[in-house]
PDB file of N, CA and C in Angstrom:
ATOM      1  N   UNK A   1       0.842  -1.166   0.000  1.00  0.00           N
ATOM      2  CA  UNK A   1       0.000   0.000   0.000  1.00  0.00           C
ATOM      3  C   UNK A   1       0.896   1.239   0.000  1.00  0.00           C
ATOM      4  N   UNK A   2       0.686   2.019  -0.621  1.00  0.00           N
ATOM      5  CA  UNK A   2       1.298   3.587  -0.915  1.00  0.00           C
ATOM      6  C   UNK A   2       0.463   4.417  -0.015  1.00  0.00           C
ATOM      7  N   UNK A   3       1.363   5.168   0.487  1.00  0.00           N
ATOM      8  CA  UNK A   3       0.942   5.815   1.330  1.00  0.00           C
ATOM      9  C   UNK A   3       0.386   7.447   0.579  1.00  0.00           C
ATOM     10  N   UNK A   4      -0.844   8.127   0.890  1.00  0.00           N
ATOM     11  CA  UNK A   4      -0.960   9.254  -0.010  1.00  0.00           C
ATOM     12  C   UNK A   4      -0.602  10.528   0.372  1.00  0.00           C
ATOM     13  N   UNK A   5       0.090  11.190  -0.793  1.00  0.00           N
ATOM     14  CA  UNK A   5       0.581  12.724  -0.296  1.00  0.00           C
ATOM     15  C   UNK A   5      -0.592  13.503   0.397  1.00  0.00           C
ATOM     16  N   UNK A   6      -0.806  13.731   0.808  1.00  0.00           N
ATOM     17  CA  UNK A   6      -2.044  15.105   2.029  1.00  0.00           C
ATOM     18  C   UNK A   6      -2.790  13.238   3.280  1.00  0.00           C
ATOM     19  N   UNK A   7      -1.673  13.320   4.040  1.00  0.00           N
ATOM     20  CA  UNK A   7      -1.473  12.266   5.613  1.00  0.00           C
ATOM     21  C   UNK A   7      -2.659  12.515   6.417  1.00  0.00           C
ATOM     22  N   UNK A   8      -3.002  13.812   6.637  1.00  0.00           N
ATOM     23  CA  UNK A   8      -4.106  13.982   7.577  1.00  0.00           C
ATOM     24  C   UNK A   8      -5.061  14.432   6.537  1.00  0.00           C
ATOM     25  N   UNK A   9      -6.644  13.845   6.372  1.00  0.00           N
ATOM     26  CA  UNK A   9      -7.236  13.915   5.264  1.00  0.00           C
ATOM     27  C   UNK A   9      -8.370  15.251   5.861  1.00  0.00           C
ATOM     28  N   UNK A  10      -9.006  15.299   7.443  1.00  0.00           N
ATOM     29  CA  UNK A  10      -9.466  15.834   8.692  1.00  0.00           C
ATOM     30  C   UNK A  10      -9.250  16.608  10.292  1.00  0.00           C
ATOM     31  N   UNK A  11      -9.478  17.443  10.483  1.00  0.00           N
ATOM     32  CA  UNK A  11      -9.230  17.681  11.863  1.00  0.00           C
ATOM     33  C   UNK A  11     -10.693  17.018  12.272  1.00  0.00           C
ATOM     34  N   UNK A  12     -10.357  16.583  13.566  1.00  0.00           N
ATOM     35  CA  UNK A  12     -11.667  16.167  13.985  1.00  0.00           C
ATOM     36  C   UNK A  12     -11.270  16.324  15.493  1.00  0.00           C
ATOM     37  N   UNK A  13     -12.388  16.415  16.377  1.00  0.00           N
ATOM     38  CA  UNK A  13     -12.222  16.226  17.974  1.00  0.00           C
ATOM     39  C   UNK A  13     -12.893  14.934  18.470  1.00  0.00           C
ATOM     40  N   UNK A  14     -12.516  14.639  19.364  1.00  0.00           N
ATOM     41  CA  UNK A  14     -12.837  13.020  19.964  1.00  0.00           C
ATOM     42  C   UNK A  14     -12.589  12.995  21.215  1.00  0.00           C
ATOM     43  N   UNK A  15     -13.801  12.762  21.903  1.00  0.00           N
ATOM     44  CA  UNK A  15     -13.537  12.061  23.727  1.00  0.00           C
ATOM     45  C   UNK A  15     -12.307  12.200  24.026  1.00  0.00           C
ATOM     46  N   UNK A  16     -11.437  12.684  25.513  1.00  0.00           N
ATOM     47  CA  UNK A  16     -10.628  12.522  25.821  1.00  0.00           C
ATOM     48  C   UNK A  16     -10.550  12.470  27.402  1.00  0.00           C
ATOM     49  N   UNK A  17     -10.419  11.558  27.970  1.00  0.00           N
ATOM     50  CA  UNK A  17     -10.738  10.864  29.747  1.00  0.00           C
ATOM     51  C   UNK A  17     -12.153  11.054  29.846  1.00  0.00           C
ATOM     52  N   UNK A  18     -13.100  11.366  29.801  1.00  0.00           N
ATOM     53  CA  UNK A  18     -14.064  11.447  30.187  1.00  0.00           C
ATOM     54  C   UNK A  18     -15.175  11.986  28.442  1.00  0.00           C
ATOM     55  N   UNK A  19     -16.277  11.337  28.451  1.00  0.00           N
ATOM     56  CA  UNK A  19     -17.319  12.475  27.673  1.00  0.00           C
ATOM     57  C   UNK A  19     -17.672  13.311  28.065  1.00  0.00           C
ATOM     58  N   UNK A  20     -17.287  14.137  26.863  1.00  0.00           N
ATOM     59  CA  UNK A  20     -17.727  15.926  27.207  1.00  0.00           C
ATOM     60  C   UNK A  20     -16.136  16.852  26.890  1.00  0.00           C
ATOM     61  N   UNK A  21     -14.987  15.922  26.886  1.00  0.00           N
ATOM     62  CA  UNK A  21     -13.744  16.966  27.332  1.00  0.00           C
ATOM     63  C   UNK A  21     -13.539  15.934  25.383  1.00  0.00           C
ATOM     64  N   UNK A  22     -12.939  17.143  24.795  1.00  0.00           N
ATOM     65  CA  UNK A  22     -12.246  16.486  23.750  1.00  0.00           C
ATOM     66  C   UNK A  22     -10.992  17.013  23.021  1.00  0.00           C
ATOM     67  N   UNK A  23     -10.042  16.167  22.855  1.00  0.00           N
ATOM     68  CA  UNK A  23      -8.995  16.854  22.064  1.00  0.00           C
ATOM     69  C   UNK A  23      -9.083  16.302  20.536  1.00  0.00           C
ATOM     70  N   UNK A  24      -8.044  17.704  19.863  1.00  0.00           N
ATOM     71  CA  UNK A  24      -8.270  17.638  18.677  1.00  0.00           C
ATOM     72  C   UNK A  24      -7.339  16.261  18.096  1.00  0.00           C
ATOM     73  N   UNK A  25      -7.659  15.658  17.198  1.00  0.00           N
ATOM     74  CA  UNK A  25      -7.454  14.486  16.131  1.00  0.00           C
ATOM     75  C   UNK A  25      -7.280  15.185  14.381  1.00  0.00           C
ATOM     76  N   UNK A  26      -6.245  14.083  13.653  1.00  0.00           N
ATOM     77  CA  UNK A  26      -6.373  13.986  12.697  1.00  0.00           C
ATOM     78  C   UNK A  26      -6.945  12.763  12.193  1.00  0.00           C
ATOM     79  N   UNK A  27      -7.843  12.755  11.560  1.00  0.00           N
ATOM     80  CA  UNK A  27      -8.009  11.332  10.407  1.00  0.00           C
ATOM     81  C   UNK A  27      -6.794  11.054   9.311  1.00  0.00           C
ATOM     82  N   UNK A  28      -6.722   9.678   9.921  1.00  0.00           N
ATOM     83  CA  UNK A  28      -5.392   9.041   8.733  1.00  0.00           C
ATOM     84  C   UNK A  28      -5.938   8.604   7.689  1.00  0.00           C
ATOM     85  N   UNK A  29      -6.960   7.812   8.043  1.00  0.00           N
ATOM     86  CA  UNK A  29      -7.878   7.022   7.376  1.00  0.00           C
ATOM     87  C   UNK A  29      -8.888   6.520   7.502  1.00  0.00           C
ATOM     88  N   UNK A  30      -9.163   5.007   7.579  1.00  0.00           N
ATOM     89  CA  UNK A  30     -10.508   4.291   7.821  1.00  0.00           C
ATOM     90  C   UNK A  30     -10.254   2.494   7.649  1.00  0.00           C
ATOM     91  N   UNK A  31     -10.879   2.380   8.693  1.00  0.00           N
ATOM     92  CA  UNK A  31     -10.762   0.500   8.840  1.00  0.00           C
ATOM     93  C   UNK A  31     -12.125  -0.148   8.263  1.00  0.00           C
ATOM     94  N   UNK A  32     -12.628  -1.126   8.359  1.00  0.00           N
ATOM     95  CA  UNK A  32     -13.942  -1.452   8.158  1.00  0.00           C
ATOM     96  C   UNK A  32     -13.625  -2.716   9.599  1.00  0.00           C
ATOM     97  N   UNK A  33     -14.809  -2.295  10.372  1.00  0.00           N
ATOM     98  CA  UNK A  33     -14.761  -3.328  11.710  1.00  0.00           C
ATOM     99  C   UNK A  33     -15.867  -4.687  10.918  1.00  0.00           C
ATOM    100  N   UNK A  34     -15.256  -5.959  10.814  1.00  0.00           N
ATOM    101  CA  UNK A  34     -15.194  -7.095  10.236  1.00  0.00           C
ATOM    102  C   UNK A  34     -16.521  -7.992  10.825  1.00  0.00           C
ATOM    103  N   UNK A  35     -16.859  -7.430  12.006  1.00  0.00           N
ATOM    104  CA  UNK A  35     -17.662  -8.268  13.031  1.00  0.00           C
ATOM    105  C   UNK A  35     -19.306  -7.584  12.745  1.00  0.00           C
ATOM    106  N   UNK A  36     -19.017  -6.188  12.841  1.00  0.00           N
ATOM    107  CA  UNK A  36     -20.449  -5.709  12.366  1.00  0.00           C
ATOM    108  C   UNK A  36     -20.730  -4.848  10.639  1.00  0.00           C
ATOM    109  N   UNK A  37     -19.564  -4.546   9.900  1.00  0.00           N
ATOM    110  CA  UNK A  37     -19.130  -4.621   8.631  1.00  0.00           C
ATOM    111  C   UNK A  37     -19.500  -2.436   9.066  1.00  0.00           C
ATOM    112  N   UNK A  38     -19.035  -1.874  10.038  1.00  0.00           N
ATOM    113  CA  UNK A  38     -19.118  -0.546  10.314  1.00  0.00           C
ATOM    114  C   UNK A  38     -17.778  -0.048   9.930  1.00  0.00           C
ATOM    115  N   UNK A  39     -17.402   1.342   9.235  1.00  0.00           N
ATOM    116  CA  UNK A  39     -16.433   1.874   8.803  1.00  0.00           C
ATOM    117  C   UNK A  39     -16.323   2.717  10.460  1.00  0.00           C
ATOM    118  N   UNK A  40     -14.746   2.420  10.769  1.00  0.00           N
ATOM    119  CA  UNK A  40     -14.087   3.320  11.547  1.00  0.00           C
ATOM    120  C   UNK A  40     -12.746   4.157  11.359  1.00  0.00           C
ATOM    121  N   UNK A  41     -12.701   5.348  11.770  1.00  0.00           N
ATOM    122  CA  UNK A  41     -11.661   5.751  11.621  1.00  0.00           C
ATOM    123  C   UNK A  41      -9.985   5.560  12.769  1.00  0.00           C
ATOM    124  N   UNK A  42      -9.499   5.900  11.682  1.00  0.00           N
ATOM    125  CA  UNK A  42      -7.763   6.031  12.420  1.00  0.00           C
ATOM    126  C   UNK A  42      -7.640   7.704  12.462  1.00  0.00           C
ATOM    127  N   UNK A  43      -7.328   7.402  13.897  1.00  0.00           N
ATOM    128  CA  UNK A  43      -7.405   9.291  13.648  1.00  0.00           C
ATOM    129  C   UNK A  43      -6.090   9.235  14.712  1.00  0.00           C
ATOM    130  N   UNK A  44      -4.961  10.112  14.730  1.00  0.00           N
ATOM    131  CA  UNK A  44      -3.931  10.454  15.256  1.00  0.00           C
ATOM    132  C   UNK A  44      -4.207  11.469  16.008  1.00  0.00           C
ATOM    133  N   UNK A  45      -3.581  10.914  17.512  1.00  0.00           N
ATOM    134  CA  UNK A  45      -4.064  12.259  18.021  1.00  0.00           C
ATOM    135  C   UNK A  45      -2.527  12.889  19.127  1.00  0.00           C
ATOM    136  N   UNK A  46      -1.934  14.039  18.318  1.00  0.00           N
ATOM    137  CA  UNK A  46      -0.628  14.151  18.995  1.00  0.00           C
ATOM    138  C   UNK A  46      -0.184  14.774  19.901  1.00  0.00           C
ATOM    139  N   UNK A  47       0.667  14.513  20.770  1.00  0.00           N
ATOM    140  CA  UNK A  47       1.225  15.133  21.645  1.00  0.00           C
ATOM    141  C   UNK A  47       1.737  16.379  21.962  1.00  0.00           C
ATOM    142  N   UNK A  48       1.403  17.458  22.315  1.00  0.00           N
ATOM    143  CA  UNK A  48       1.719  18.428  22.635  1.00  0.00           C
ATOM    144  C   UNK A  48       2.964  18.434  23.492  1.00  0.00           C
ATOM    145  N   UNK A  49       4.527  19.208  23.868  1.00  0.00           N
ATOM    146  CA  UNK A  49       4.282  20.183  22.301  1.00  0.00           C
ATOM    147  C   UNK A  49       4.773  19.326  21.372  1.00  0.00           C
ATOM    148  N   UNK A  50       5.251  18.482  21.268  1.00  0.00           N
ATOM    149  CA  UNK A  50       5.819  17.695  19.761  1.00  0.00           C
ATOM    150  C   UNK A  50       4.700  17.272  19.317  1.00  0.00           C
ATOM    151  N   UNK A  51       4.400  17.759  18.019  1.00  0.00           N
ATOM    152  CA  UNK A  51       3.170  16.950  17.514  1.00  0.00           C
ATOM    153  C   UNK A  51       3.549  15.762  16.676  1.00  0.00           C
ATOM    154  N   UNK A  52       4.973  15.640  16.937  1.00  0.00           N
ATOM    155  CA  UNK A  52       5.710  14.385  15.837  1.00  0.00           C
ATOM    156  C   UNK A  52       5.068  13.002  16.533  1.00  0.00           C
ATOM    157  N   UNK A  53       4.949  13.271  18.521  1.00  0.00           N
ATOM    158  CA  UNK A  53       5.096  12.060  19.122  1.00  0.00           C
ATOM    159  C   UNK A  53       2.978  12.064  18.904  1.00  0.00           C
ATOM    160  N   UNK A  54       3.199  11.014  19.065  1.00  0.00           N
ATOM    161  CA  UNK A  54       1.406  11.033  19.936  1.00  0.00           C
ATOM    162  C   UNK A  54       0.781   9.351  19.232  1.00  0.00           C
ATOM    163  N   UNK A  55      -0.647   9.571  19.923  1.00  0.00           N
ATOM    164  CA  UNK A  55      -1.319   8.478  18.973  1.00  0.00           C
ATOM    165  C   UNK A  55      -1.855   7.630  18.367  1.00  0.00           C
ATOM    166  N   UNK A  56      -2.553   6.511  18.030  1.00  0.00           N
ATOM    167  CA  UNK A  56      -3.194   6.238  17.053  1.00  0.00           C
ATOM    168  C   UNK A  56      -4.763   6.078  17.812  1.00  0.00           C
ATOM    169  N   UNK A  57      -5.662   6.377  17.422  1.00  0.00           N
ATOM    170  CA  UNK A  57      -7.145   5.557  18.113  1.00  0.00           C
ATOM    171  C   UNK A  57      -7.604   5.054  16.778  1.00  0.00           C
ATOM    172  N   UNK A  58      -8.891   3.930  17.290  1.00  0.00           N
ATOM    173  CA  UNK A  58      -9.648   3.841  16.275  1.00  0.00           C
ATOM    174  C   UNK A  58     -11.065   4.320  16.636  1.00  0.00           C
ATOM    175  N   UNK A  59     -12.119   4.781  16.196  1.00  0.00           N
ATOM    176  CA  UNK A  59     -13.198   5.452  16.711  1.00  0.00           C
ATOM    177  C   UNK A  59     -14.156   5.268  15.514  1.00  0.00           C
ATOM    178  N   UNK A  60     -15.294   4.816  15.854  1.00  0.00           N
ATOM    179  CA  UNK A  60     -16.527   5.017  15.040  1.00  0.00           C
ATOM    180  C   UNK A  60     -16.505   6.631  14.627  1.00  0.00           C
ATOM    181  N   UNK A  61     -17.092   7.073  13.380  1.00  0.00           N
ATOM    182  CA  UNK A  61     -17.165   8.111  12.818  1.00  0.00           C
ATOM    183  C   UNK A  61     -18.050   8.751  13.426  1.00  0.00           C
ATOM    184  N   UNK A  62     -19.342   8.221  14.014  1.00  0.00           N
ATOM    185  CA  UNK A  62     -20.030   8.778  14.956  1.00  0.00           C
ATOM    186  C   UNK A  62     -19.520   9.202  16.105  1.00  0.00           C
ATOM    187  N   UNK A  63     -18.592   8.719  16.482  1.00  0.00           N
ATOM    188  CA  UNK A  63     -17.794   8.915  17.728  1.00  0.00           C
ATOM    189  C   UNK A  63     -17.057  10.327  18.396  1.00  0.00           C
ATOM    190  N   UNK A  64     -16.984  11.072  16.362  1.00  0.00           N
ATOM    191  CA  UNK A  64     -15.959  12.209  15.722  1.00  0.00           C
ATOM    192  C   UNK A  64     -16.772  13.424  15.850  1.00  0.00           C
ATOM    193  N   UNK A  65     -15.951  14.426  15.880  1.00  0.00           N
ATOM    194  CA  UNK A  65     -16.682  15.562  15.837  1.00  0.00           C
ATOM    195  C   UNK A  65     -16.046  16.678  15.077  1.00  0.00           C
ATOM    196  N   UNK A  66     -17.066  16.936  14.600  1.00  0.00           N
ATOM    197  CA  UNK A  66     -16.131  17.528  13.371  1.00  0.00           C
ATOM    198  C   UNK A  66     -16.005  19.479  13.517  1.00  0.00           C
ATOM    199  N   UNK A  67     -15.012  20.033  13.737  1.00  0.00           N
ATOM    200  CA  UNK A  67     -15.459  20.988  14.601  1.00  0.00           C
ATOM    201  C   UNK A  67     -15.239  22.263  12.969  1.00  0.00           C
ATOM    202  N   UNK A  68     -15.054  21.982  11.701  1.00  0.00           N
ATOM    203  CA  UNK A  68     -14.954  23.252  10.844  1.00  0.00           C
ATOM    204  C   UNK A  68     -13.871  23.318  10.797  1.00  0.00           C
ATOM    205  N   UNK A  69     -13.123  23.244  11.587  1.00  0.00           N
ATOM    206  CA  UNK A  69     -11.478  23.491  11.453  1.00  0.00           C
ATOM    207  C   UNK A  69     -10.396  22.806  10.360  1.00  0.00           C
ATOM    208  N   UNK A  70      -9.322  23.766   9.843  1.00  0.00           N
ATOM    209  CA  UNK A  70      -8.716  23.841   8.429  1.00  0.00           C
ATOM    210  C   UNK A  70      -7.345  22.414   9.209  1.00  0.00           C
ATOM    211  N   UNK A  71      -7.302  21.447   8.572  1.00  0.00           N
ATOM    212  CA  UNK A  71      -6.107  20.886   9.160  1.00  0.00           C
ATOM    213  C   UNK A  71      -4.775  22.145   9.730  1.00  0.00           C
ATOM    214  N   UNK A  72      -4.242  22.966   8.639  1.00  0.00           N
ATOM    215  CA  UNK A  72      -3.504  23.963   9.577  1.00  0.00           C
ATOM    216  C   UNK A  72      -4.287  24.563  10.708  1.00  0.00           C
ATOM    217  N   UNK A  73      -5.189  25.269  10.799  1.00  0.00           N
ATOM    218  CA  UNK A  73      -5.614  25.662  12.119  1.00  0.00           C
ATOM    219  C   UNK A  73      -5.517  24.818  12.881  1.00  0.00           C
ATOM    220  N   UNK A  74      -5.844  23.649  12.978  1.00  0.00           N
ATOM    221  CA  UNK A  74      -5.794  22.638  14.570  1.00  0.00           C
ATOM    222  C   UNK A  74      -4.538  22.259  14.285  1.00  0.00           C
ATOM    223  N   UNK A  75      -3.266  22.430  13.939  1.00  0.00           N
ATOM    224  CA  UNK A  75      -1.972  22.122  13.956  1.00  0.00           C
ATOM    225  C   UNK A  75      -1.629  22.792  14.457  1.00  0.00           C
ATOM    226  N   UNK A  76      -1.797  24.429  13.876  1.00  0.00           N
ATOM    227  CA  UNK A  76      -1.201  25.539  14.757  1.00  0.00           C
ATOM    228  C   UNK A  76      -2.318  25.802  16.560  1.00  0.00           C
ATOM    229  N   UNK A  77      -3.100  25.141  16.642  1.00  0.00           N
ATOM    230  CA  UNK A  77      -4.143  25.073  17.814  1.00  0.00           C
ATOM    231  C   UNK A  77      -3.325  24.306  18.591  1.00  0.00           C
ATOM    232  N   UNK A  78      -2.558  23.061  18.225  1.00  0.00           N
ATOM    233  CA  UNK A  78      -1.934  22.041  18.627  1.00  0.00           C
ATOM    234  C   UNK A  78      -0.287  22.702  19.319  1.00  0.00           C
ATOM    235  N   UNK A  79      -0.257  23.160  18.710  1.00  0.00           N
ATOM    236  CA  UNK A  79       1.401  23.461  18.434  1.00  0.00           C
ATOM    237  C   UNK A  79       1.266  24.484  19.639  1.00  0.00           C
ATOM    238  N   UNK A  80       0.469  25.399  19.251  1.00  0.00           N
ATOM    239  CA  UNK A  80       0.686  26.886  20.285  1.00  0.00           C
ATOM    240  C   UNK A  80       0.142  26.537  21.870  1.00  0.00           C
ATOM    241  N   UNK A  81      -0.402  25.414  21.881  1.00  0.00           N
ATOM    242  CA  UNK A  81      -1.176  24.803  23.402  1.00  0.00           C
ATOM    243  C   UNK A  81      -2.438  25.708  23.400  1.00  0.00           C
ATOM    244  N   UNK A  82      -2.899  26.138  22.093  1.00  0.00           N
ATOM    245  CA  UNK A  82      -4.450  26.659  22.510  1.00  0.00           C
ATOM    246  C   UNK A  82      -4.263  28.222  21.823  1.00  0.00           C
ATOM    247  N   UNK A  83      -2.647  28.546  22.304  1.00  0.00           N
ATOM    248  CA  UNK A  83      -3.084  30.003  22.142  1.00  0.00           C
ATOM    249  C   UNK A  83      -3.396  30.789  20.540  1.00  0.00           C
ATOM    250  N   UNK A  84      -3.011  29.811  19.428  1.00  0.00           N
ATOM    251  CA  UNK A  84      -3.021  30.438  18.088  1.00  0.00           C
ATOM    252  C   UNK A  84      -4.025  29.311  17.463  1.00  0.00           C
ATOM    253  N   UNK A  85      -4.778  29.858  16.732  1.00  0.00           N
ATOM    254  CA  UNK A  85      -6.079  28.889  16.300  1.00  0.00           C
ATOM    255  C   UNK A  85      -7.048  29.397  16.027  1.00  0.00           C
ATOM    256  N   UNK A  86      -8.195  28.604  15.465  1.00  0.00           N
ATOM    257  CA  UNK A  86      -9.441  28.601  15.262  1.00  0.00           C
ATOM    258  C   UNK A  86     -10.070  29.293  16.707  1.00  0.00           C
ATOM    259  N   UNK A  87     -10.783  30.497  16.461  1.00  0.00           N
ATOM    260  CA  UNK A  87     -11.625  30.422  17.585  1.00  0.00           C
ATOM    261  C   UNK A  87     -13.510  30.356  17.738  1.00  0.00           C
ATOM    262  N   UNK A  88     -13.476  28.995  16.782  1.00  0.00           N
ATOM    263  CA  UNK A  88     -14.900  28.659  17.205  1.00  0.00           C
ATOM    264  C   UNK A  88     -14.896  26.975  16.350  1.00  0.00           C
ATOM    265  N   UNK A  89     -16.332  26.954  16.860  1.00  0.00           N
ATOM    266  CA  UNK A  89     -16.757  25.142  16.322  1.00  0.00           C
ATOM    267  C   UNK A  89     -17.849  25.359  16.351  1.00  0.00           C
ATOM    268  N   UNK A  90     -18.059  24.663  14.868  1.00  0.00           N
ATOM    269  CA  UNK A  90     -19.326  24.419  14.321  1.00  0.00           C
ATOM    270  C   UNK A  90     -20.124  23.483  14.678  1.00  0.00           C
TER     271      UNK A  90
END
């Protein structure tokens, strides 16, 4: 499998310790879960401040939340710990 040029296809937000609190995610891709034939995603979700380290979940797409945000905006959201970014969600 070849891997495709543009890695993060999504910003998305997803559960994080508890429902209700969420940090931001990229979508890598998508699995198909074999048992109930449901598409899930691979979404990366990185470590602050290195966003090199972090990572992988798999999550129902329902699971995702999709907040409007430009993959650069939640990178630079990521990067700055909050302070440079998007300031809203759709």
């Amino acid at each position: 499998m070849v891997p495709e040029k543009q890695v993060f296809k999504r910003a998305v937000l997803v559960d994080f310790l508890k429902p209700g609190i969420f940090t931001v995610g990229f979508v890598t891709g998508s699995v198909v879960d074999r048992r109930n034939n449901e598409k899930m995603l691979k979404v990366y979700i990185p470590t602050p401040p290195n966003p090199a380290s972090g990572t992988i979940v798999i999550v129902r797409e329902s699971d995702t939340r999709d907040p409007g945000w430009t993959i650069q905006g939640a990178i630079k959201a990521v990067i700055s710990g909050g302070i440079i970014g998007p300031d809203e969600i759709k």
